[in-house]
N, C-alpha and C. Protein backbone atom coordinates (compact mmCIF):
# COMPACT_ATOMS: atom_id res chain seq x y z
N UNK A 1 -23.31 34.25 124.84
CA UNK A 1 -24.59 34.20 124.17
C UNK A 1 -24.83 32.82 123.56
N UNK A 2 -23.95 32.01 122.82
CA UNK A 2 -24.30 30.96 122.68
C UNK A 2 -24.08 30.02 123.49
N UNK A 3 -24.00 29.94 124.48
CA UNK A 3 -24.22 29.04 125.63
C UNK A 3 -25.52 29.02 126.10
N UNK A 4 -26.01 30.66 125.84
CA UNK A 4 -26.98 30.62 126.38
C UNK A 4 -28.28 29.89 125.25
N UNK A 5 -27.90 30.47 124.10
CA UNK A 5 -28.74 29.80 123.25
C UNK A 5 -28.69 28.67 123.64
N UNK A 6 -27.81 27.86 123.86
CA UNK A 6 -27.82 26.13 123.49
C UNK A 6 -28.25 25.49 124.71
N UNK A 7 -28.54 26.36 125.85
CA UNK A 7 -28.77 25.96 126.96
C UNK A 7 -30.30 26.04 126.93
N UNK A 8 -31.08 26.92 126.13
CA UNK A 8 -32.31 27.39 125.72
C UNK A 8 -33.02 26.31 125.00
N UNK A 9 -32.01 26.22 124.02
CA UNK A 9 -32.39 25.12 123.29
C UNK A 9 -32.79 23.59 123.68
N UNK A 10 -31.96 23.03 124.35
CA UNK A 10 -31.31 22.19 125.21
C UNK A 10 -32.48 21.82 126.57
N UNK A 11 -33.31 22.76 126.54
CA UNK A 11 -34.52 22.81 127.51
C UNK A 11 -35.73 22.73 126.92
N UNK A 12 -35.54 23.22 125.82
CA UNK A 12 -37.01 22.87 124.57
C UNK A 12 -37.26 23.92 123.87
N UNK A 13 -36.82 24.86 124.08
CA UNK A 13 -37.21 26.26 123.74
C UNK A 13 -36.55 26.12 121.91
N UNK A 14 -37.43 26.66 121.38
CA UNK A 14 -37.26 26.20 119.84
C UNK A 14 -36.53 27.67 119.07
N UNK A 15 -35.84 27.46 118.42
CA UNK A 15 -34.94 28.26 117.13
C UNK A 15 -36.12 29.48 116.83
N UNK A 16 -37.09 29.32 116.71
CA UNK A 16 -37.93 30.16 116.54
C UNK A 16 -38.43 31.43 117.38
N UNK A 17 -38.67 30.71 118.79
CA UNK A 17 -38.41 31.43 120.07
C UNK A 17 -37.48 32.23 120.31
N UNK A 18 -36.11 31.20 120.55
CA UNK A 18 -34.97 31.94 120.43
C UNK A 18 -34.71 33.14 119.31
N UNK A 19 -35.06 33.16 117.91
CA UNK A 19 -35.04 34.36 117.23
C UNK A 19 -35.86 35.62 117.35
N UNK A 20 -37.50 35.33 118.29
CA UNK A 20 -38.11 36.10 118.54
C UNK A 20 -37.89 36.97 119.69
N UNK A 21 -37.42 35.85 120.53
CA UNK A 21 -36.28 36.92 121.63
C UNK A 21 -35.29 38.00 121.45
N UNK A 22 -34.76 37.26 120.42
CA UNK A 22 -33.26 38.03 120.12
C UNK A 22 -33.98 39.17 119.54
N UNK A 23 -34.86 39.05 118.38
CA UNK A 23 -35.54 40.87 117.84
C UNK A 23 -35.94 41.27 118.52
N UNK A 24 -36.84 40.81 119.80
CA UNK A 24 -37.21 42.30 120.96
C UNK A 24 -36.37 42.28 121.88
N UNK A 25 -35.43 41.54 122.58
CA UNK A 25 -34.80 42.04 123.63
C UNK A 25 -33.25 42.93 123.24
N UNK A 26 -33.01 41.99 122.26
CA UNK A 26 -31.74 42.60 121.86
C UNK A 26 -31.76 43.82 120.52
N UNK A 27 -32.39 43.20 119.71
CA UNK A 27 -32.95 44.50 118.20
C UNK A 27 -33.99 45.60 118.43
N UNK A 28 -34.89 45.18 119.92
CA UNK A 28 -35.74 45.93 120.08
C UNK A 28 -37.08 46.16 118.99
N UNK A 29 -37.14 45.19 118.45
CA UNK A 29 -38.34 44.79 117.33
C UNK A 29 -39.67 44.62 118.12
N UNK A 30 -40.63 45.31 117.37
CA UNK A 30 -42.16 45.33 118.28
C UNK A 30 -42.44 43.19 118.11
N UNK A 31 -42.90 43.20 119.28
CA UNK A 31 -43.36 41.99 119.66
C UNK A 31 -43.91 41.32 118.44
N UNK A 32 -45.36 42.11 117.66
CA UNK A 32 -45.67 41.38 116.73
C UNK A 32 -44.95 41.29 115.18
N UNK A 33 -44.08 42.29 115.15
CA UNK A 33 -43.12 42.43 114.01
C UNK A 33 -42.29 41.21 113.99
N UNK A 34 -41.72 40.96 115.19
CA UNK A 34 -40.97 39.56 115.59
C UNK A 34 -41.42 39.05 115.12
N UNK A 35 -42.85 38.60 115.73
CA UNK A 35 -43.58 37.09 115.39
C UNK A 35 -43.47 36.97 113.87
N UNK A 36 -43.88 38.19 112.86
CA UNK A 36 -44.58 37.95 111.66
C UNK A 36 -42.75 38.11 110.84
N UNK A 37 -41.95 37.98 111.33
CA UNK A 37 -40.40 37.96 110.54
C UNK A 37 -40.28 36.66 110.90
N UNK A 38 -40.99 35.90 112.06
CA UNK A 38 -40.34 34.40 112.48
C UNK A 38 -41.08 33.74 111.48
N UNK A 39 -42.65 33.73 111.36
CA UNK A 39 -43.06 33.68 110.42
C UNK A 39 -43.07 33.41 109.37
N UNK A 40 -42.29 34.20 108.46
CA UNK A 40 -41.74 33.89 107.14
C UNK A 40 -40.71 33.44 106.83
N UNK A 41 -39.77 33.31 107.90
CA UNK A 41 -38.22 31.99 107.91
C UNK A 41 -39.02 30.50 108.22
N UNK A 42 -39.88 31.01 109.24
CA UNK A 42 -40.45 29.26 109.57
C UNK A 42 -40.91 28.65 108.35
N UNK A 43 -41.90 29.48 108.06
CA UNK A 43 -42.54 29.25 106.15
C UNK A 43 -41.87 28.75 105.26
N UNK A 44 -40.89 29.42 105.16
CA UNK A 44 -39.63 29.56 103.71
C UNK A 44 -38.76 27.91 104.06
N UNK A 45 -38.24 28.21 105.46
CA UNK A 45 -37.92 26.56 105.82
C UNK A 45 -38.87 25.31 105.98
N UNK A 46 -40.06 25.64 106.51
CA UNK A 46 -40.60 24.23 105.84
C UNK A 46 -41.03 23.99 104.68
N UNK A 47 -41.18 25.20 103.66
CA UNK A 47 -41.35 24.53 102.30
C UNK A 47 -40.28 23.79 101.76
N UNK A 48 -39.10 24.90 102.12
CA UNK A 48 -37.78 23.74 101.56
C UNK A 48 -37.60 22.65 102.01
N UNK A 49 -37.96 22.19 103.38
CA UNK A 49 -38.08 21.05 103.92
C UNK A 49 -38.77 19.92 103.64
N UNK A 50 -40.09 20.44 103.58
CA UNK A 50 -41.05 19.51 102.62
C UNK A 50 -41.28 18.74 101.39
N UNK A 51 -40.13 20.28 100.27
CA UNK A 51 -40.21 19.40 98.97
C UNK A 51 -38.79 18.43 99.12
N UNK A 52 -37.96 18.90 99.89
CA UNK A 52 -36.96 18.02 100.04
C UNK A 52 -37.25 16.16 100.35
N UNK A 53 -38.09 16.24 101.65
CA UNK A 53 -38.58 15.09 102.00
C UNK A 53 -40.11 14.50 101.23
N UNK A 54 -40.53 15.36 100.40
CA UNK A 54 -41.27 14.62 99.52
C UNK A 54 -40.50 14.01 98.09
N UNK A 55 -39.69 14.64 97.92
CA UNK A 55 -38.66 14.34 96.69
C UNK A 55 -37.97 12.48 97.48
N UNK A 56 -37.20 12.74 98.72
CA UNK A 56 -37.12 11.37 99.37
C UNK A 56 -38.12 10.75 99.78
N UNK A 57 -39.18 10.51 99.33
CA UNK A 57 -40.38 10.11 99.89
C UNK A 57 -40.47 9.50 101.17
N UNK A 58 -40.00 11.05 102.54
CA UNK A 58 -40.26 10.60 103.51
C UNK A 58 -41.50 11.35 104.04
N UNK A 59 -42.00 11.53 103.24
CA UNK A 59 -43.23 12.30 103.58
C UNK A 59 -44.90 12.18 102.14
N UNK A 60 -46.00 11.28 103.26
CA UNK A 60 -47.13 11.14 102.02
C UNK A 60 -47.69 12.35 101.81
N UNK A 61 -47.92 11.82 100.20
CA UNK A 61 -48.46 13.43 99.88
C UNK A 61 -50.04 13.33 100.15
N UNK A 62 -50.53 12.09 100.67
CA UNK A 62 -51.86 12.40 100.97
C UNK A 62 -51.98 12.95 102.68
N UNK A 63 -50.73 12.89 103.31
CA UNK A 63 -50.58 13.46 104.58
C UNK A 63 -51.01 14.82 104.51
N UNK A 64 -50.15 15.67 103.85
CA UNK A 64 -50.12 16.96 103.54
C UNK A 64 -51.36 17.62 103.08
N UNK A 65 -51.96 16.93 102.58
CA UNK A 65 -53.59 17.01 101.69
C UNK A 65 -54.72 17.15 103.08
N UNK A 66 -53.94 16.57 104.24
CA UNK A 66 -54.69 16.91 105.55
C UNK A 66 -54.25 17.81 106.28
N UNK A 67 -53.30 17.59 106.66
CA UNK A 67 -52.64 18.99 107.50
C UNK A 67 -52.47 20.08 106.98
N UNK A 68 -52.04 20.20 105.51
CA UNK A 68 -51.91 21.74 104.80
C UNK A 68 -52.82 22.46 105.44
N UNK A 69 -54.29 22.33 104.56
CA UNK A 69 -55.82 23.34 105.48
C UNK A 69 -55.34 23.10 106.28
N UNK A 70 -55.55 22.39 107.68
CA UNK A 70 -55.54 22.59 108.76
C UNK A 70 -54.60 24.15 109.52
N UNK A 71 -53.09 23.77 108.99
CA UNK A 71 -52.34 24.43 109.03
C UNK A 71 -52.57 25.91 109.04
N UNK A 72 -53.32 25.97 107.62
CA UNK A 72 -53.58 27.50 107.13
C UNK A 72 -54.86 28.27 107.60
N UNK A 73 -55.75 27.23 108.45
CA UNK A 73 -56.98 27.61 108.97
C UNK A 73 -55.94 28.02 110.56
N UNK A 74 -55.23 27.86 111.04
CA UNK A 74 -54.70 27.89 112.48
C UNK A 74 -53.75 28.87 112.38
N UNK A 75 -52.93 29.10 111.20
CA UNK A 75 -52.14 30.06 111.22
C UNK A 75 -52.89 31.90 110.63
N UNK A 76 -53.74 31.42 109.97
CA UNK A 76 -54.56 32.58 109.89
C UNK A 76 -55.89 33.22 111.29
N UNK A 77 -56.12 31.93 111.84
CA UNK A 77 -56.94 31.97 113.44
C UNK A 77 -55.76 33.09 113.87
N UNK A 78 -54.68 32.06 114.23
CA UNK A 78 -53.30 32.79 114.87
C UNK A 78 -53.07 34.49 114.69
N UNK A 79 -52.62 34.85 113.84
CA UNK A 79 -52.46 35.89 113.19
C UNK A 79 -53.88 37.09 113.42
N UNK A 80 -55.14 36.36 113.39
CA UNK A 80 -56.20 37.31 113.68
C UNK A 80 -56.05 37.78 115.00
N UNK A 81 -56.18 36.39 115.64
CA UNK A 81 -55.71 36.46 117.52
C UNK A 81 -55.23 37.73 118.23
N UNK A 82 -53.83 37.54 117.40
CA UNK A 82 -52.53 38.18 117.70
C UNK A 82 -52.78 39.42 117.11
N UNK A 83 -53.40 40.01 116.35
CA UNK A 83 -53.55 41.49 115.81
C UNK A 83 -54.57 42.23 116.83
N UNK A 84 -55.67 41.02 117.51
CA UNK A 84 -56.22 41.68 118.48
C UNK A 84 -56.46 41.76 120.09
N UNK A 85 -55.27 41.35 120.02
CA UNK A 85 -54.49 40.87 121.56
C UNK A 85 -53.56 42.41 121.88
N UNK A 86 -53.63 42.89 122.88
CA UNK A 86 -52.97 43.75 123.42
C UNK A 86 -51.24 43.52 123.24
N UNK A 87 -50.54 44.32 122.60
CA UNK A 87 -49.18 43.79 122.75
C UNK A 87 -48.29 43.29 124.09
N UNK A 88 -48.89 43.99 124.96
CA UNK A 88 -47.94 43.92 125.68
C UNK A 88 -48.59 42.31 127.03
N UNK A 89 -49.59 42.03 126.39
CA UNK A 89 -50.37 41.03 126.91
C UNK A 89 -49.56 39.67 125.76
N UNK A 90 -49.17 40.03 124.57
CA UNK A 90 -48.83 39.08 123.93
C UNK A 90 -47.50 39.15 124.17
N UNK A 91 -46.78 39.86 124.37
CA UNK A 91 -45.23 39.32 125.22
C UNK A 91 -45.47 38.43 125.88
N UNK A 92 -46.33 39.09 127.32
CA UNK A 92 -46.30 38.60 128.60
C UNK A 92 -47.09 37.15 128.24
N UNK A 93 -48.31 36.48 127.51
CA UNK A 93 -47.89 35.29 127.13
C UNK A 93 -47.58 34.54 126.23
N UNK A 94 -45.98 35.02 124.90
CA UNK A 94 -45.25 34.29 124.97
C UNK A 94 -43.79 34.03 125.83
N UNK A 95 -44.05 35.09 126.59
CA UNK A 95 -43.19 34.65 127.27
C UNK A 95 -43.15 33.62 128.63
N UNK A 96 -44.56 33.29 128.93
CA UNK A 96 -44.93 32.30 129.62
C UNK A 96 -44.67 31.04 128.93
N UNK A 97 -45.28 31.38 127.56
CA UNK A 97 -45.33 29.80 126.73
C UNK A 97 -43.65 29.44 126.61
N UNK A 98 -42.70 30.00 126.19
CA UNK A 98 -41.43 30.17 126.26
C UNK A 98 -40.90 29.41 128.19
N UNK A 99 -41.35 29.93 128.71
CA UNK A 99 -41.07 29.38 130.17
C UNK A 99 -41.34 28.06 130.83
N UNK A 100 -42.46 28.13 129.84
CA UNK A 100 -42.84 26.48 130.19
C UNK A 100 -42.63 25.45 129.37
N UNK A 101 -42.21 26.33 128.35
CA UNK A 101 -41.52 24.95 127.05
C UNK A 101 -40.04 24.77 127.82
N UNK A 102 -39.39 25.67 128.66
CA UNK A 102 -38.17 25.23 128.80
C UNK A 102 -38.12 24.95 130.15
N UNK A 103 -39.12 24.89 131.36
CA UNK A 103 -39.29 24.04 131.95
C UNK A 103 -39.56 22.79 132.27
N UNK A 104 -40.86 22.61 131.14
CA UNK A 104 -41.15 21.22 131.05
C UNK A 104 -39.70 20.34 130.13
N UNK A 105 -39.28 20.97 129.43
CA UNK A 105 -38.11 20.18 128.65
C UNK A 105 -37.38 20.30 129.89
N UNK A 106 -37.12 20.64 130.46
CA UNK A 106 -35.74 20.13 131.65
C UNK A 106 -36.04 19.48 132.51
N UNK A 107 -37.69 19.07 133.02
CA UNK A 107 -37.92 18.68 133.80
C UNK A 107 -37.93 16.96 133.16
N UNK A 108 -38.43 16.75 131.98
CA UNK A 108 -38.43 15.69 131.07
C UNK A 108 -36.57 15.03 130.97
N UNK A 109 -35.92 16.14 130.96
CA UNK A 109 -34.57 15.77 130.76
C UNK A 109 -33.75 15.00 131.81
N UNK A 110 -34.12 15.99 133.40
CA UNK A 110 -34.23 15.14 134.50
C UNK A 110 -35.20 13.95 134.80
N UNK A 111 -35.96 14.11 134.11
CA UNK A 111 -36.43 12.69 134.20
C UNK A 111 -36.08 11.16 133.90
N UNK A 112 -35.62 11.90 132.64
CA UNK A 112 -34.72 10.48 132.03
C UNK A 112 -33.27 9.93 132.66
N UNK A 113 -32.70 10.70 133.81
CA UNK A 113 -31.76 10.41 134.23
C UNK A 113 -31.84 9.47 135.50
């Protein structure tokens, strides 16, 4: 299993993905239950992330003053989307988006070689 993760990873497929997989294929967690548990780790880690790198001022705080809204206008779009999207239509495309993040990352990877 962690080969396989790191091989997942390793192709582009993001920590996030990978955890949303693991609750429906392996925990058997409804598709959108996944999403909205990835959700609140992604959340919880970039706040800690943020005040971290605003404390090192590697991050402007007039940056954030732009992207925050943005953020919260797209993640609430998101979330409406997804409540009225057929579930089993929202597997089938993230699991496309998932396919092509770790295609195009390998194809990028062979590229550089």
């Amino acid at each position: 299993m962690t080969f396989i993760t790191a091989l997942l990873t390793g192709l582009g497929v993001g920590s996030g993905g990978l955890y949303i997989l693991y609750l429906t294929l392996i925990k058997n967690v409804p598709q959108a239950e996944a999403q909205g548990i990835n959700l609140v780790f992604f959340i919880t880690a970039t706040l800690a992330a943020a005040v971290v790198n605003l404390i090192n001022k590697r991050i402007s705080f007039a940056s954030l003053l732009i992207v925050v809204p943005f953020g919260i206008v797209g993640a609430i779009a998101g979330c409406y989307t997804a409540s009225v999207i057929d579930t089993k239509l929202l597997s089938v495309l993230f699991g496309v988006l998932i396919a092509t993040a770790g295609v195009t990352g390998f194809l990028k990877l062979m590229k550089k070689r």
